[in-house]
PDB file of N, CA and C in Angstrom:
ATOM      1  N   UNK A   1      -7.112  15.925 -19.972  1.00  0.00           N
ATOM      2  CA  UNK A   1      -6.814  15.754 -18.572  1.00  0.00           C
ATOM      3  C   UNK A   1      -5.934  16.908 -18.108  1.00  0.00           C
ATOM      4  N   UNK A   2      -6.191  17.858 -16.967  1.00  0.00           N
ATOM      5  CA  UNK A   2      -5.212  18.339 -16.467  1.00  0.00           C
ATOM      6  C   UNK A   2      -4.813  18.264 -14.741  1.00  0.00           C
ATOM      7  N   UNK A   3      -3.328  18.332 -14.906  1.00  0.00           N
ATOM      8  CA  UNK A   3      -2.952  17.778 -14.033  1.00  0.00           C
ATOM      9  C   UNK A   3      -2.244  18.935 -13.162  1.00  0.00           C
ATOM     10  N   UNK A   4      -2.401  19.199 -11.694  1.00  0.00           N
ATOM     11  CA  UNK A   4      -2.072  20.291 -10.817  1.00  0.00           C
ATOM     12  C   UNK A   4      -1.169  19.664 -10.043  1.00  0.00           C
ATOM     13  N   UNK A   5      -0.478  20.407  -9.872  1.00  0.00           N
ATOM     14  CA  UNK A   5       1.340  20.313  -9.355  1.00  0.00           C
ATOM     15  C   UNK A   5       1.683  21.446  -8.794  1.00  0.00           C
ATOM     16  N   UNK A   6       1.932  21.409  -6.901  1.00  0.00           N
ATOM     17  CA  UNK A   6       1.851  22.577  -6.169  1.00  0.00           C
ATOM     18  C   UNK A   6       3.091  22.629  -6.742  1.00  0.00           C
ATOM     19  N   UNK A   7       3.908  24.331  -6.939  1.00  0.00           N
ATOM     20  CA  UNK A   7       5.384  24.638  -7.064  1.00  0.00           C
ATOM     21  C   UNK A   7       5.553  25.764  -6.247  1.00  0.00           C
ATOM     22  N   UNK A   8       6.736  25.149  -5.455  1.00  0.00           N
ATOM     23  CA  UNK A   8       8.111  26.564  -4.946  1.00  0.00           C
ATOM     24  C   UNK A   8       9.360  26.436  -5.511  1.00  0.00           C
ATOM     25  N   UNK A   9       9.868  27.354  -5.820  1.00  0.00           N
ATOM     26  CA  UNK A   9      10.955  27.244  -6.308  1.00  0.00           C
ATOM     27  C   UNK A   9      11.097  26.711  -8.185  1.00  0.00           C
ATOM     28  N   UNK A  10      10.231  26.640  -8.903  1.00  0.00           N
ATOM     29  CA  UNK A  10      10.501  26.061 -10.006  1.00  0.00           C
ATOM     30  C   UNK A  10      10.172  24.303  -9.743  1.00  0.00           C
ATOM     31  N   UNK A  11       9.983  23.912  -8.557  1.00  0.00           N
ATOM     32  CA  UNK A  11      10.086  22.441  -8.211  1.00  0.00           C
ATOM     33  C   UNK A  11       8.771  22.235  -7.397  1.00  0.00           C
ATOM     34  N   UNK A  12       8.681  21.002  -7.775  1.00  0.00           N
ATOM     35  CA  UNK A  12       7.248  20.377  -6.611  1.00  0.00           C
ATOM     36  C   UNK A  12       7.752  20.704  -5.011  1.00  0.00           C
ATOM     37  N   UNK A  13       6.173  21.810  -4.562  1.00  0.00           N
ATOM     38  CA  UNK A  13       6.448  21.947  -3.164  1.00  0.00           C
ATOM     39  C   UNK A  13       6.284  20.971  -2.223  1.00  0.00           C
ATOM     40  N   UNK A  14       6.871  20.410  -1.225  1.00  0.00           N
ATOM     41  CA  UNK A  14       6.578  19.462  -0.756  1.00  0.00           C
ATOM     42  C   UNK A  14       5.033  19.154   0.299  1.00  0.00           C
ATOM     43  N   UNK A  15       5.057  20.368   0.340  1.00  0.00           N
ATOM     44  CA  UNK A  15       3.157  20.464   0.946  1.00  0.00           C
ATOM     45  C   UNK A  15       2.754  21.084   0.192  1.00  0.00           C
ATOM     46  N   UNK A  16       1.073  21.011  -0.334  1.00  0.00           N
ATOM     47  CA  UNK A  16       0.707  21.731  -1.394  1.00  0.00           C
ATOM     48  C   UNK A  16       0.042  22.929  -0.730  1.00  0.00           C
ATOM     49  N   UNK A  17      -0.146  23.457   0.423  1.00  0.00           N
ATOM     50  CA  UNK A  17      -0.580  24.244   1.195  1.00  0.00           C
ATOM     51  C   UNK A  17       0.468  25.524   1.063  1.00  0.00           C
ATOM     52  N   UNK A  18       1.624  25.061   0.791  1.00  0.00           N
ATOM     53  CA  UNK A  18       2.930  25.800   1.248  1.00  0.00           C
ATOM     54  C   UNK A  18       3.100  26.265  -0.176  1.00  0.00           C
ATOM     55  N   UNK A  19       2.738  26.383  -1.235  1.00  0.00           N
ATOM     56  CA  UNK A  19       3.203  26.486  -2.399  1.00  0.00           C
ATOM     57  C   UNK A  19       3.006  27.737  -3.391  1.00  0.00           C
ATOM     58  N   UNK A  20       4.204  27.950  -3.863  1.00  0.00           N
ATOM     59  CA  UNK A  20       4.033  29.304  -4.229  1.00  0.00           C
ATOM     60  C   UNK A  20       2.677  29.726  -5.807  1.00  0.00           C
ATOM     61  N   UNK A  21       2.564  28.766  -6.761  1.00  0.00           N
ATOM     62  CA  UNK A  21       2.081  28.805  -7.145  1.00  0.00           C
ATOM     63  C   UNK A  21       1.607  26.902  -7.864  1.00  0.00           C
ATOM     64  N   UNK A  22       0.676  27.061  -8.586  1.00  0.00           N
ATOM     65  CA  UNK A  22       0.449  25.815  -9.417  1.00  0.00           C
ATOM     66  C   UNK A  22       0.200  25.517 -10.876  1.00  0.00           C
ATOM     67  N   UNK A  23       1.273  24.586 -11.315  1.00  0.00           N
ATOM     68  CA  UNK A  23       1.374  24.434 -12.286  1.00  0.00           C
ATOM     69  C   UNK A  23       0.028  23.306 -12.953  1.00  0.00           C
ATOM     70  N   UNK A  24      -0.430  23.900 -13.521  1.00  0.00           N
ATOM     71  CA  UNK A  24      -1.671  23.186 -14.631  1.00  0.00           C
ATOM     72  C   UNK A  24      -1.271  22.513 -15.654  1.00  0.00           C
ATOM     73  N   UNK A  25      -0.610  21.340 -15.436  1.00  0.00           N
ATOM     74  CA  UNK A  25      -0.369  20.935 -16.869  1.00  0.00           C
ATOM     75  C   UNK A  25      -1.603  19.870 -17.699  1.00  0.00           C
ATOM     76  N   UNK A  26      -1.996  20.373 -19.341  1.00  0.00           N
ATOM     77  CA  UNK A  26      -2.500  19.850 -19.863  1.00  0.00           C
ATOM     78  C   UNK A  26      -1.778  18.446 -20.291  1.00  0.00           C
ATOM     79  N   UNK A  27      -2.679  17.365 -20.497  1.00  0.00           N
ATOM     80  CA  UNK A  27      -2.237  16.259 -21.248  1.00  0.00           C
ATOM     81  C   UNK A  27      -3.393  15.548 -22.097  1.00  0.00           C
ATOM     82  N   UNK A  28      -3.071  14.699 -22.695  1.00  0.00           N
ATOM     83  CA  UNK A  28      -3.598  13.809 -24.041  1.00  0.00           C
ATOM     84  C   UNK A  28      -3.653  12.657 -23.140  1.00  0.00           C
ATOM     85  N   UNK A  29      -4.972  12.443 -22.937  1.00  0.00           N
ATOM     86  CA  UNK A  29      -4.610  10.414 -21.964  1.00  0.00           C
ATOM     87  C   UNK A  29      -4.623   9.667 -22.845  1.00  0.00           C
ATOM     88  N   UNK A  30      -4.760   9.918 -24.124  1.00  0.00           N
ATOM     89  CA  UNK A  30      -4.638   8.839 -25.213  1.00  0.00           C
ATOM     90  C   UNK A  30      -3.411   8.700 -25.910  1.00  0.00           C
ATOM     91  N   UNK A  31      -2.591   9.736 -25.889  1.00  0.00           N
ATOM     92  CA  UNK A  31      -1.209   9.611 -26.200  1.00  0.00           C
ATOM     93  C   UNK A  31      -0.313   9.930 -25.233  1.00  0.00           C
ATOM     94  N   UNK A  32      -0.829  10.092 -24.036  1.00  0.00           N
ATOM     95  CA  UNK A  32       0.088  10.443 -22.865  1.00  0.00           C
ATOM     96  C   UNK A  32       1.098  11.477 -22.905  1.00  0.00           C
ATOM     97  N   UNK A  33       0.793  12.425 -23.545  1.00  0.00           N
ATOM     98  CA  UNK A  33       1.762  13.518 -23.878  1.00  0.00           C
ATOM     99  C   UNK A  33       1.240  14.712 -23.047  1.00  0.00           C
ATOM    100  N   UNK A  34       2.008  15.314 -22.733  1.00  0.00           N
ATOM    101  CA  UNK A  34       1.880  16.321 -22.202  1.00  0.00           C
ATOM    102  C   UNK A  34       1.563  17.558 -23.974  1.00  0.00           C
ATOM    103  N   UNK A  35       0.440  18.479 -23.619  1.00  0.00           N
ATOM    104  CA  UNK A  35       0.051  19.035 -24.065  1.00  0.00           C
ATOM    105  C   UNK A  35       0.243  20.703 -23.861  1.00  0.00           C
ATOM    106  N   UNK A  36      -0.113  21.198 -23.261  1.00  0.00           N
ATOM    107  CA  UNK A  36       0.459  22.790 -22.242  1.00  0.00           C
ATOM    108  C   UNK A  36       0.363  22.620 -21.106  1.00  0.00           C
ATOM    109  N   UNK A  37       0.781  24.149 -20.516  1.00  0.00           N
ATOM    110  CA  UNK A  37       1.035  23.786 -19.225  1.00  0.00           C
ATOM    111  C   UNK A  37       0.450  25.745 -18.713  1.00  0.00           C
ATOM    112  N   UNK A  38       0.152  25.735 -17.519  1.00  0.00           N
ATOM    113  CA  UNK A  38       0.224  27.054 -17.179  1.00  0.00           C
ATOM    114  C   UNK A  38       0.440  27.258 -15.740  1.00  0.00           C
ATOM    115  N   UNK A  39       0.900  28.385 -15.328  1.00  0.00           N
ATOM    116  CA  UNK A  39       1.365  28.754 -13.596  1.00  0.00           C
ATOM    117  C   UNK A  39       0.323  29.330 -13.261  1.00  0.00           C
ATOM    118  N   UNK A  40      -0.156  29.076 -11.993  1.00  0.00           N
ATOM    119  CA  UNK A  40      -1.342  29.821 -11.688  1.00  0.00           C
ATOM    120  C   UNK A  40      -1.009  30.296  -9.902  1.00  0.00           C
ATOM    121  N   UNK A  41      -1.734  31.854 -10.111  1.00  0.00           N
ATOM    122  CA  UNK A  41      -1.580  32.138  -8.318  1.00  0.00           C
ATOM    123  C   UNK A  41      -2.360  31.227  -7.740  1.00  0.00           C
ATOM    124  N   UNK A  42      -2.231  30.582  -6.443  1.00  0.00           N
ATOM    125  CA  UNK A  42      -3.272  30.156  -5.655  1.00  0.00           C
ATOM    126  C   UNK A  42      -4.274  30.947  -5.054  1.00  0.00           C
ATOM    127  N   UNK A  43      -5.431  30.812  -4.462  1.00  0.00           N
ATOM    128  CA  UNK A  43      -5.853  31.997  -3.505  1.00  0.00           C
ATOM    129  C   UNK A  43      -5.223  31.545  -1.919  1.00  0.00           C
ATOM    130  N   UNK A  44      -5.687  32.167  -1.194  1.00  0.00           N
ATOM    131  CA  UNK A  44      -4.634  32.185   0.326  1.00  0.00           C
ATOM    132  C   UNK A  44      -5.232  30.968   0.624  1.00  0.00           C
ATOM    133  N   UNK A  45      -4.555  29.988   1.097  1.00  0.00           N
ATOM    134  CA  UNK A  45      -4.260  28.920   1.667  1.00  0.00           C
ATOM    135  C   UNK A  45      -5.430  28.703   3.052  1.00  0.00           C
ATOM    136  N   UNK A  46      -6.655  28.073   2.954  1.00  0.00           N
ATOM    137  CA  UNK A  46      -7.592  27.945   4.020  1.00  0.00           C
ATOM    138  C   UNK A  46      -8.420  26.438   3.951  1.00  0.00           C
ATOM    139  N   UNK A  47      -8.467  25.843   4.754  1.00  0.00           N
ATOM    140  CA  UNK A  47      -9.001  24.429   4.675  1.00  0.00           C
ATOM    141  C   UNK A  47      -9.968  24.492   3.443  1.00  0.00           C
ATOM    142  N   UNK A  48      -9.946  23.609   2.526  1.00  0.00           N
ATOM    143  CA  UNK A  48     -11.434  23.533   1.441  1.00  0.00           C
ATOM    144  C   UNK A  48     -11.546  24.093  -0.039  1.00  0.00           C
ATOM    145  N   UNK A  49     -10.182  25.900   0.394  1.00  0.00           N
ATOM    146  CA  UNK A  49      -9.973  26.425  -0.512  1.00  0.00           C
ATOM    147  C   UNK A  49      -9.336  25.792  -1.698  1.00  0.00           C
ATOM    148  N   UNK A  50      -8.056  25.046  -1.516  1.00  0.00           N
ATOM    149  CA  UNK A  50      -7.551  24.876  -2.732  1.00  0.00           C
ATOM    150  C   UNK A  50      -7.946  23.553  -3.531  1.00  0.00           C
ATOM    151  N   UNK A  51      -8.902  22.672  -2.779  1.00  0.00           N
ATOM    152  CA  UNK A  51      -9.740  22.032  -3.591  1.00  0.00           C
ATOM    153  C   UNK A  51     -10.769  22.084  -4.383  1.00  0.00           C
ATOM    154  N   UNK A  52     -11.509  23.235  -3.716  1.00  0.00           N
ATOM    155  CA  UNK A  52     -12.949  23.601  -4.953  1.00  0.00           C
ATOM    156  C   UNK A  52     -11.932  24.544  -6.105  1.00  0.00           C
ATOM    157  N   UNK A  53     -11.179  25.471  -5.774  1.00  0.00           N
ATOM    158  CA  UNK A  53     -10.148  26.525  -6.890  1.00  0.00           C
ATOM    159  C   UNK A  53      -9.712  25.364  -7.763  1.00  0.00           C
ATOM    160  N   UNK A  54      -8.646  24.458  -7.723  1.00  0.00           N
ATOM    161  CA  UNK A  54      -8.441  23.550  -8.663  1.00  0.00           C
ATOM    162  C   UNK A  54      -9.318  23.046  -9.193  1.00  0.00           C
ATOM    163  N   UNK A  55     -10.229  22.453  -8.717  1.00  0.00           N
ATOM    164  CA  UNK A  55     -11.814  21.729  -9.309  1.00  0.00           C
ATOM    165  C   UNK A  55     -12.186  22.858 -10.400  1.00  0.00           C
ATOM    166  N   UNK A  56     -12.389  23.740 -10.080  1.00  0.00           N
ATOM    167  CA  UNK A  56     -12.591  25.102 -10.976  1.00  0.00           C
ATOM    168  C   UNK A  56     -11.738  25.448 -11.642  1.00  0.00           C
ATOM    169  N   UNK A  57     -10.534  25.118 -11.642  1.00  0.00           N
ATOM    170  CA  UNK A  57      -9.413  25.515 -12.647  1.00  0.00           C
ATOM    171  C   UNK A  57      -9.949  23.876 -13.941  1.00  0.00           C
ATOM    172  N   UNK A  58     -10.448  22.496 -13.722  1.00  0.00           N
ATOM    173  CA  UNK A  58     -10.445  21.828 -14.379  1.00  0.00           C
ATOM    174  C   UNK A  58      -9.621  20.747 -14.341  1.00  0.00           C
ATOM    175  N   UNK A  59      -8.622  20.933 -12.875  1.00  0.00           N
ATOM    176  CA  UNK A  59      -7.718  19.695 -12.506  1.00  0.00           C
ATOM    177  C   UNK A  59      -8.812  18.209 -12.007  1.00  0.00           C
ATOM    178  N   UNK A  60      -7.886  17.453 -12.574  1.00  0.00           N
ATOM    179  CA  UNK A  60      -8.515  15.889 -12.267  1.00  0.00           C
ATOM    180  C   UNK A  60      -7.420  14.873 -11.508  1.00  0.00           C
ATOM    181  N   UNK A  61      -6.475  15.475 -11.687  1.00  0.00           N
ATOM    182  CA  UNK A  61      -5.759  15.041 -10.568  1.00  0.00           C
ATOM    183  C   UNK A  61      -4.421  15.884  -9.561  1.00  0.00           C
ATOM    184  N   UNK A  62      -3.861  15.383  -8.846  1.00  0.00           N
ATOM    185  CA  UNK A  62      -3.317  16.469  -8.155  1.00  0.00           C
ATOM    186  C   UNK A  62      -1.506  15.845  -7.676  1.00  0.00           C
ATOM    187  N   UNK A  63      -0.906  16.263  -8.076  1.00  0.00           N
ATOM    188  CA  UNK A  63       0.131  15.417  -7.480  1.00  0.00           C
ATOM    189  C   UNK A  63       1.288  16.337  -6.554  1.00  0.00           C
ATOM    190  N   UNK A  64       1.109  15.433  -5.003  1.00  0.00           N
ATOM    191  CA  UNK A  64       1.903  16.503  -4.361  1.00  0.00           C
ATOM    192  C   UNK A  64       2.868  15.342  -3.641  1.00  0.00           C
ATOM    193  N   UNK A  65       3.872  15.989  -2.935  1.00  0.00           N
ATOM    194  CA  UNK A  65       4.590  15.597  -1.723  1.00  0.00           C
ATOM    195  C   UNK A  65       4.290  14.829  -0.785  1.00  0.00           C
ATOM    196  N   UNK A  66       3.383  15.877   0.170  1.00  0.00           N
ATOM    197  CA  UNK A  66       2.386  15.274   1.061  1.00  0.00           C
ATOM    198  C   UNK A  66       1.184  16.171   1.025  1.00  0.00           C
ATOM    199  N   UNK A  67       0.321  15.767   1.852  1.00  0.00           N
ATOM    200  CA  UNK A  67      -0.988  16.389   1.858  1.00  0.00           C
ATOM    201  C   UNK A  67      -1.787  15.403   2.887  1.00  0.00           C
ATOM    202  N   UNK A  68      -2.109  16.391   3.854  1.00  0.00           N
ATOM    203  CA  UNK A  68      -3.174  15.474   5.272  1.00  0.00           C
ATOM    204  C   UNK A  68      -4.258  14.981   4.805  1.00  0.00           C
ATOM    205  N   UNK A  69      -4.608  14.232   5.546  1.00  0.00           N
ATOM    206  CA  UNK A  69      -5.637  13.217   5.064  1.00  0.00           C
ATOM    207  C   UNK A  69      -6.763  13.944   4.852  1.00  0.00           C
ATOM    208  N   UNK A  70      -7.409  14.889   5.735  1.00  0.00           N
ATOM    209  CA  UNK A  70      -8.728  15.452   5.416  1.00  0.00           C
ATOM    210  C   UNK A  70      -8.384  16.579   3.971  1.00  0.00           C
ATOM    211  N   UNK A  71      -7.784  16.754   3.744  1.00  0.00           N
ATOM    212  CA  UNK A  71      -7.458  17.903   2.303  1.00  0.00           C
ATOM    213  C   UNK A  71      -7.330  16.748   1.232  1.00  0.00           C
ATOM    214  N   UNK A  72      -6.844  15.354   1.366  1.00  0.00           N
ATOM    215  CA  UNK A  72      -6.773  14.274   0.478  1.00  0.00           C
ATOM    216  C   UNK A  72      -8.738  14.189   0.656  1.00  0.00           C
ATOM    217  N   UNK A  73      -9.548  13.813   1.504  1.00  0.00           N
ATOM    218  CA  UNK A  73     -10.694  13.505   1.593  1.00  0.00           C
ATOM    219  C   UNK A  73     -11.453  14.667   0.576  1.00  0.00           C
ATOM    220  N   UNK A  74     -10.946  16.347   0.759  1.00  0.00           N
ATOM    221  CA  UNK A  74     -11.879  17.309   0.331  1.00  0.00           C
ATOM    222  C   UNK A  74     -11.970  17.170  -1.652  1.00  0.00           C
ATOM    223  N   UNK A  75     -10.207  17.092  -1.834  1.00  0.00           N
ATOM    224  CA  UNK A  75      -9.927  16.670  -2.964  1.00  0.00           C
ATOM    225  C   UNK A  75     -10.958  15.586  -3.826  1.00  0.00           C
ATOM    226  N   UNK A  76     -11.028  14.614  -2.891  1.00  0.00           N
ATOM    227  CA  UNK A  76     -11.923  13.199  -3.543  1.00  0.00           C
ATOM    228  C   UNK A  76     -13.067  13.842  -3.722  1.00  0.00           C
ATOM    229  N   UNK A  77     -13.687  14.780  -2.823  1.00  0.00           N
ATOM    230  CA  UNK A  77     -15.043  15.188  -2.927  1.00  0.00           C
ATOM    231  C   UNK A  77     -15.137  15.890  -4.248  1.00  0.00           C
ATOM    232  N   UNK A  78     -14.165  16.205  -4.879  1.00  0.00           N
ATOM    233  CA  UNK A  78     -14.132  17.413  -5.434  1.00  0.00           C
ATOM    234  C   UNK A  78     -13.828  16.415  -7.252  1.00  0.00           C
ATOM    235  N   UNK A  79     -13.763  15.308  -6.581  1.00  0.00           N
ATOM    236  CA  UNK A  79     -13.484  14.236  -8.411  1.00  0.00           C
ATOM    237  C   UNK A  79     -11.970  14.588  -8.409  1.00  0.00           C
ATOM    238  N   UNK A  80     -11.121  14.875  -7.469  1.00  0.00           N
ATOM    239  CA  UNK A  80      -9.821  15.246  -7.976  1.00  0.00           C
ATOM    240  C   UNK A  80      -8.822  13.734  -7.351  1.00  0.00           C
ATOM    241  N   UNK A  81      -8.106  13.010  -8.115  1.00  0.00           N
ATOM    242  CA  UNK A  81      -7.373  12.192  -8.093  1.00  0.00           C
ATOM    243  C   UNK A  81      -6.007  12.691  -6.993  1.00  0.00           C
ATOM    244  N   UNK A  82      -5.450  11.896  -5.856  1.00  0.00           N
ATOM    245  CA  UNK A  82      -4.917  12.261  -5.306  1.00  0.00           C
ATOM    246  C   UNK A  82      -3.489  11.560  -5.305  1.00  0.00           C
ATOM    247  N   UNK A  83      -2.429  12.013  -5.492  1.00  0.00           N
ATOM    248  CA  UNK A  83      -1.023  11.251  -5.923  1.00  0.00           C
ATOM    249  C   UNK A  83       0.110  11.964  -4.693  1.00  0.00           C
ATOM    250  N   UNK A  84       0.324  10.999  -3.444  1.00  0.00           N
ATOM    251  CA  UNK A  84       1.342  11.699  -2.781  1.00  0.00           C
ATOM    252  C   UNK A  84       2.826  11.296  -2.646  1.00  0.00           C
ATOM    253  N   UNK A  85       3.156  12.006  -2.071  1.00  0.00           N
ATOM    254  CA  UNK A  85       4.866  11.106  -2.090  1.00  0.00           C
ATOM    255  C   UNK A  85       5.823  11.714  -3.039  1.00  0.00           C
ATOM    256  N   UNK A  86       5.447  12.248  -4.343  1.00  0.00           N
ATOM    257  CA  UNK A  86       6.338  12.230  -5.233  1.00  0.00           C
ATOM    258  C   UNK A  86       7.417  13.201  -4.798  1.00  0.00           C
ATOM    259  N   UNK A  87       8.740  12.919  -5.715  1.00  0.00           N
ATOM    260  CA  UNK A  87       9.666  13.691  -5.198  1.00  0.00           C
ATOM    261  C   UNK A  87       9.973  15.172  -6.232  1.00  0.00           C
ATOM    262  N   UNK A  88      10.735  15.617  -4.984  1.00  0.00           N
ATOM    263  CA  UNK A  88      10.355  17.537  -5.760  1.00  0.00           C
ATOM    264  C   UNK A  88      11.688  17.540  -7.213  1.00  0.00           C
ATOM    265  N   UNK A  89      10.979  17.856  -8.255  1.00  0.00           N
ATOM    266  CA  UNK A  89      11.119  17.811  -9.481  1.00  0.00           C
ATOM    267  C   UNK A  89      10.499  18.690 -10.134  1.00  0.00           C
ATOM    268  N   UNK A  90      10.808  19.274 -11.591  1.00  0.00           N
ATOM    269  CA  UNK A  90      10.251  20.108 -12.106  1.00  0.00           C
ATOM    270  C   UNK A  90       8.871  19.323 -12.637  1.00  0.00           C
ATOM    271  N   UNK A  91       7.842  20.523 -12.529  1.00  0.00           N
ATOM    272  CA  UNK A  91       5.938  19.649 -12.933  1.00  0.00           C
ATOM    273  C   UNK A  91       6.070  19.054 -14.294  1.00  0.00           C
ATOM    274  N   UNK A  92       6.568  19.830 -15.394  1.00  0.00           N
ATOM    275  CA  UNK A  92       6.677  18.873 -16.145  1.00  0.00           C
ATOM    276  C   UNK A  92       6.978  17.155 -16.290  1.00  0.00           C
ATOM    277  N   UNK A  93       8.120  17.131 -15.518  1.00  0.00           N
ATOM    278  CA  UNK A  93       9.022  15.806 -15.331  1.00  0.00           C
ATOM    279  C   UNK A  93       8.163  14.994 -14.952  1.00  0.00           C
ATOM    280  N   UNK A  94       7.371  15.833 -13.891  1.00  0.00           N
ATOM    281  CA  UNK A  94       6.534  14.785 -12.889  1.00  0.00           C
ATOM    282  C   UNK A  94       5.233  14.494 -13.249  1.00  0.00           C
ATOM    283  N   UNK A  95       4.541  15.070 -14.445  1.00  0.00           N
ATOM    284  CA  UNK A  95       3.671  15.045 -15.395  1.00  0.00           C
ATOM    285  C   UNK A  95       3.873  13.794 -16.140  1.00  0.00           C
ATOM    286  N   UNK A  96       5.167  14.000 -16.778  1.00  0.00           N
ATOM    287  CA  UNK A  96       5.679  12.970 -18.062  1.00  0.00           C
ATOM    288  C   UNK A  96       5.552  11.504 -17.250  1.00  0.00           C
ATOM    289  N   UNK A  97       5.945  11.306 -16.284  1.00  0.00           N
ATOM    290  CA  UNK A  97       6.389  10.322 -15.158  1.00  0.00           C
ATOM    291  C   UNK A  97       4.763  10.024 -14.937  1.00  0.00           C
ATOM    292  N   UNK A  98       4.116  10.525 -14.251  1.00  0.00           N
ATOM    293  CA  UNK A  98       2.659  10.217 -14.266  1.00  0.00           C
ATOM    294  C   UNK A  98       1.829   9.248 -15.360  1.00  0.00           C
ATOM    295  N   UNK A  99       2.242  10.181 -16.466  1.00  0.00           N
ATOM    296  CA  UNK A  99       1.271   9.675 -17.615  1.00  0.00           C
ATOM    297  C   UNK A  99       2.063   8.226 -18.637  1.00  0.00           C
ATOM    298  N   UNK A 100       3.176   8.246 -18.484  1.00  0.00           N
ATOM    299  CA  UNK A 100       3.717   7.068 -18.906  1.00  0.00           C
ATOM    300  C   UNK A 100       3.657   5.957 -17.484  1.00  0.00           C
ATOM    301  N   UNK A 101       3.246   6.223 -16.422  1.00  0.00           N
ATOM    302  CA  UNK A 101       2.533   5.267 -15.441  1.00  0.00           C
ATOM    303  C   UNK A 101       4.208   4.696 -14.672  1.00  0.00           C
ATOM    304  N   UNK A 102       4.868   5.466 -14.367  1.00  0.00           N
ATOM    305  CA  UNK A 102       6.208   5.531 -13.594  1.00  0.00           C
ATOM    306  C   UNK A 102       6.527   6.262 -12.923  1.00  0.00           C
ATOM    307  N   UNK A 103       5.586   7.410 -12.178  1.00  0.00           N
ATOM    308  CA  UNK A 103       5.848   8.290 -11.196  1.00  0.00           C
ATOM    309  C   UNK A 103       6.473   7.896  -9.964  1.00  0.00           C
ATOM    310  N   UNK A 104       7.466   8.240  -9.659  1.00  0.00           N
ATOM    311  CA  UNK A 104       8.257   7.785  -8.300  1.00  0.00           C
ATOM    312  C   UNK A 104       6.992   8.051  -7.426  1.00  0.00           C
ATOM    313  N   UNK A 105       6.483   7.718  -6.104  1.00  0.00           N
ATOM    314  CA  UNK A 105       5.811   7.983  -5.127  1.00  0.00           C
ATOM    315  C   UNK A 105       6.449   7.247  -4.038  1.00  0.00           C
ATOM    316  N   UNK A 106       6.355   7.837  -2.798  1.00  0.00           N
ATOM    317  CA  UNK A 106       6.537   7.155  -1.261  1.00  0.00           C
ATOM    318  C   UNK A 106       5.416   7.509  -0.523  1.00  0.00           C
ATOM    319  N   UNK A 107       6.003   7.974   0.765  1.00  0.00           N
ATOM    320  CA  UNK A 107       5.403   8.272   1.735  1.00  0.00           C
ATOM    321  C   UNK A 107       5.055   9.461   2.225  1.00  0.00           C
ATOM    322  N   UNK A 108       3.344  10.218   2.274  1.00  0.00           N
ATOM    323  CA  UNK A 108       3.116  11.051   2.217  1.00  0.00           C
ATOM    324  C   UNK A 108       3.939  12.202   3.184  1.00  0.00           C
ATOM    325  N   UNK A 109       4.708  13.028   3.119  1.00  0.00           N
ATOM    326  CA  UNK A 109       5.621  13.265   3.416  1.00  0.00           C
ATOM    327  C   UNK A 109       4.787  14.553   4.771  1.00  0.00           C
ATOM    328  N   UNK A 110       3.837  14.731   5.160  1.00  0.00           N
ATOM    329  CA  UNK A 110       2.803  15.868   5.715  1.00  0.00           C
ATOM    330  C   UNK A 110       2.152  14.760   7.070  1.00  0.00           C
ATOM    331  N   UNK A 111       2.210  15.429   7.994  1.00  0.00           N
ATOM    332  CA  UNK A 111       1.936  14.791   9.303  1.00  0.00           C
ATOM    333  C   UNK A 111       0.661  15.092   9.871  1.00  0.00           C
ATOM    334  N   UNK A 112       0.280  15.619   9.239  1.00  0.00           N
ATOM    335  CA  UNK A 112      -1.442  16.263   9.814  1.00  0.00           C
ATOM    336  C   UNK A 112      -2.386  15.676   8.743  1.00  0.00           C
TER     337      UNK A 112
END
């Protein structure tokens, strides 16, 4: 399973549109461990784009801040699992938190 986590700053960006790069982290769904991890450039930020690029990077799910509903819709198209709300933390943390099934989440924090 790998799991995509927009980052600015070393920390989850709070829009994934806005984000400086993305962290790919591998995991084990059978032992829930985090496995590797890698930073990746995005390409420039355009409706559609950063859902087929992740799909193509091999992400299956996506965990951001917020994210508008039609980029949550393109995602689904794309088989990519959509997780919003969480709070900005390093991807790892928020990986580990995921896969042991305790990820903080609220309210998609993105108004469009």
């Amino acid at each position: 399973m790998k799991i995509a986590i927009p980052v600015a700053g070393g920390k989850l960006c709070a829009h994934f549109g806005h984000s400086e790069q993305f962290a790919l982290i591998e995991a084990d769904e059978k032992t829930k461990k985090v496995t590797g991890s890698q930073m990746l450039t995005p390409p420039a930020h355009e409706p559609g784009v950063l859902p087929r690029w992740l799909h193509e990077q091999g992400a299956h799910v996506i965990i951001a801040g917020g994210m508008g509903q039609r980029a949550q819709s393109l995602f689904a198209g794309q088989g990519i699992q959509v997780i919003v709300g969480a709070p900005a933390a390093a991807p790892e943390e928020l990986a580990a938190s995921f896969l042991a099934g305790n990820l903080p989440s609220g309210d998609n924090v993105c108004d469009h």
